[in-house]
C-alpha atoms as a PDB file:
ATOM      1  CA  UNK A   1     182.078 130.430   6.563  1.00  0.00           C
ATOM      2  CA  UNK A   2     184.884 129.925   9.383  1.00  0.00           C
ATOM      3  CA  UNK A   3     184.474 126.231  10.621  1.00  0.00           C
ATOM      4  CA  UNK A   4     188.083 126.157  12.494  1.00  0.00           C
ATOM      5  CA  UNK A   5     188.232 127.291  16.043  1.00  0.00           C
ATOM      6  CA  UNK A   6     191.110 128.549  15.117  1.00  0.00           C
ATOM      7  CA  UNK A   7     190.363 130.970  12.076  1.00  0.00           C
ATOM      8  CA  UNK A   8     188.647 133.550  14.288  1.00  0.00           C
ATOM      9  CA  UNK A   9     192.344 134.827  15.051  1.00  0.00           C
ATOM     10  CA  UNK A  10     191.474 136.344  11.647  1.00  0.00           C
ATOM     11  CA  UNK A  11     189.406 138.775  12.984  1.00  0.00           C
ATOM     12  CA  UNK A  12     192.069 140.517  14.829  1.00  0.00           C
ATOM     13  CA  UNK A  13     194.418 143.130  13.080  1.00  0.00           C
ATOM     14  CA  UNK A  14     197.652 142.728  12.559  1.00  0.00           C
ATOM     15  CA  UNK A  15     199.566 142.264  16.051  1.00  0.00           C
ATOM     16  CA  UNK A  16     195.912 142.512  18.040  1.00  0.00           C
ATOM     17  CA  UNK A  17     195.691 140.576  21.189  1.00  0.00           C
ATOM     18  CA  UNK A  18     192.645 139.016  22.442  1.00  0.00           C
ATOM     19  CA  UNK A  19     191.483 141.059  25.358  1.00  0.00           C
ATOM     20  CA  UNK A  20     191.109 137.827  27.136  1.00  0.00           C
ATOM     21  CA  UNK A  21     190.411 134.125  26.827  1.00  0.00           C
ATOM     22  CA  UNK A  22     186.770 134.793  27.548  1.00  0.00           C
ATOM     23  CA  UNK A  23     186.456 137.237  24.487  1.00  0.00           C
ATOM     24  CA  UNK A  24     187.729 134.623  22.126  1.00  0.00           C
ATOM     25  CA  UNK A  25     185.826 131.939  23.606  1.00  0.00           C
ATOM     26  CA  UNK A  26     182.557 134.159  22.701  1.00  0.00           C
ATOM     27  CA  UNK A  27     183.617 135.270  19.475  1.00  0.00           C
ATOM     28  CA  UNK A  28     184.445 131.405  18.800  1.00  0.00           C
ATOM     29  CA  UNK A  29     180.459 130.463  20.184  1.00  0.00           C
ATOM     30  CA  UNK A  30     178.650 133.068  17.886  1.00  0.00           C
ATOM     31  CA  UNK A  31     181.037 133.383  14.767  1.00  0.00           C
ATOM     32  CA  UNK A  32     182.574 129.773  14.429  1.00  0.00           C
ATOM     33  CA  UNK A  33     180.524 127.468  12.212  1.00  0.00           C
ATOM     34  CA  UNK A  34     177.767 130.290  11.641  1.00  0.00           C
ATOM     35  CA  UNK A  35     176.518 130.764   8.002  1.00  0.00           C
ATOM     36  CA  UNK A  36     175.794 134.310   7.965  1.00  0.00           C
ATOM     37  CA  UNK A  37     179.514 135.009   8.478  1.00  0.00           C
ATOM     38  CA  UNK A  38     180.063 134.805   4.851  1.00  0.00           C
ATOM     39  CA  UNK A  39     183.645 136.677   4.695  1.00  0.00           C
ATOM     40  CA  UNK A  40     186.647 138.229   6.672  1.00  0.00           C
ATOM     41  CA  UNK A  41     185.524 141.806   6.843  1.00  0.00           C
ATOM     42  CA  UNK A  42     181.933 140.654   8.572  1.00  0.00           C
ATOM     43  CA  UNK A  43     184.552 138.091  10.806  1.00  0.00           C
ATOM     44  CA  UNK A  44     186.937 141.488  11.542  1.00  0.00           C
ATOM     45  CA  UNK A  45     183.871 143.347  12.069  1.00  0.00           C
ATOM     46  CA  UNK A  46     182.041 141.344  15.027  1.00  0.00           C
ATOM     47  CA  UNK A  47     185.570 140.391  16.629  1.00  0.00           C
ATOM     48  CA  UNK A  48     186.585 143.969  16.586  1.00  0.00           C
ATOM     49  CA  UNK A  49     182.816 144.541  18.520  1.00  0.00           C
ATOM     50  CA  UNK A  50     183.319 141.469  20.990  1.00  0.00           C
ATOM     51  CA  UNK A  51     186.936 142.254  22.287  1.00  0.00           C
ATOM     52  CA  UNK A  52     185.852 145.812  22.862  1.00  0.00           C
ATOM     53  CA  UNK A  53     183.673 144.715  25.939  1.00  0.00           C
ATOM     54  CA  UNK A  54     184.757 145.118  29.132  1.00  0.00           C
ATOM     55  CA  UNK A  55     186.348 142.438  30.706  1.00  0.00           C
ATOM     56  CA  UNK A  56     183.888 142.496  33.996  1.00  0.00           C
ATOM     57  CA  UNK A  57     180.812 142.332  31.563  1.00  0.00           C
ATOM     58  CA  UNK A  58     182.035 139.746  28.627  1.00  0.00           C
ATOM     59  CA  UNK A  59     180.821 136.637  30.831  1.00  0.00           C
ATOM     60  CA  UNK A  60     177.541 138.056  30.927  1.00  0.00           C
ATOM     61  CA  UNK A  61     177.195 139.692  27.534  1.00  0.00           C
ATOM     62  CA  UNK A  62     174.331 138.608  25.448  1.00  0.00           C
ATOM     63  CA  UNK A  63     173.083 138.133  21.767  1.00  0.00           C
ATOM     64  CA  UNK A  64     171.205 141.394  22.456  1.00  0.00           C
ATOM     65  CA  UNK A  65     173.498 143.352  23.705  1.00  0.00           C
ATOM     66  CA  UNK A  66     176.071 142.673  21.009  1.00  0.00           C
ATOM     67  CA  UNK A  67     173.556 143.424  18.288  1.00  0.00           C
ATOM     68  CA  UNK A  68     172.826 146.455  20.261  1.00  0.00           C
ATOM     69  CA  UNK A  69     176.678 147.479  19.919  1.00  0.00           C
ATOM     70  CA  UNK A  70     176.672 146.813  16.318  1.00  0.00           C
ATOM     71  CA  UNK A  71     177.326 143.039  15.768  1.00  0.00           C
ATOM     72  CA  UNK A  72     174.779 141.467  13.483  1.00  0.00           C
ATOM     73  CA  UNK A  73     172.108 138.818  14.990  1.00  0.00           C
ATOM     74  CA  UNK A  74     174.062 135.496  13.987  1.00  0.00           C
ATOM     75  CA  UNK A  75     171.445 133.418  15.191  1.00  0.00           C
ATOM     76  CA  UNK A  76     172.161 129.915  13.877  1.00  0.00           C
ATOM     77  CA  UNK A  77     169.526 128.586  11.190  1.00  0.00           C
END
């Protein structure tokens, strides 16, 4: 588990950007402090899925729609 705000820079690949501060600010809300993200490939994974949004749709994206695109339902508890 990531518990660092931080550590979900790991997601990215080598020399990645974040496709804005929005994206990292959801990846942050959903993957930070979550359980179920037990190691750096499911971290790489769901980053990989949340920076691909569009920037016009990533302030409205929801828990369904990125489970729908391939992320898994990180739910908390």
């Amino acid at each position: 588990m990531y518990i660092v705000p931080d550590m979900i820079d790991l997601g990215l690949d080598e020399g990645q950007k974040w496709a804005s501060a929005a994206h990292r600010e959801v990846a942050q809300k959903i993957l930070i402090g979550n359980p179920r993200v037990t190691g750096r490939d499911v971290l790489h994974h769901n980053v990989q899925i949340i920076n691909a949004i569009p920037p016009d749709k990533i302030k409205t994206v929801t828990l369904a729609d990125l489970v729908a695109l391939g992320c898994g339902d990180y739910r908390m508890g």
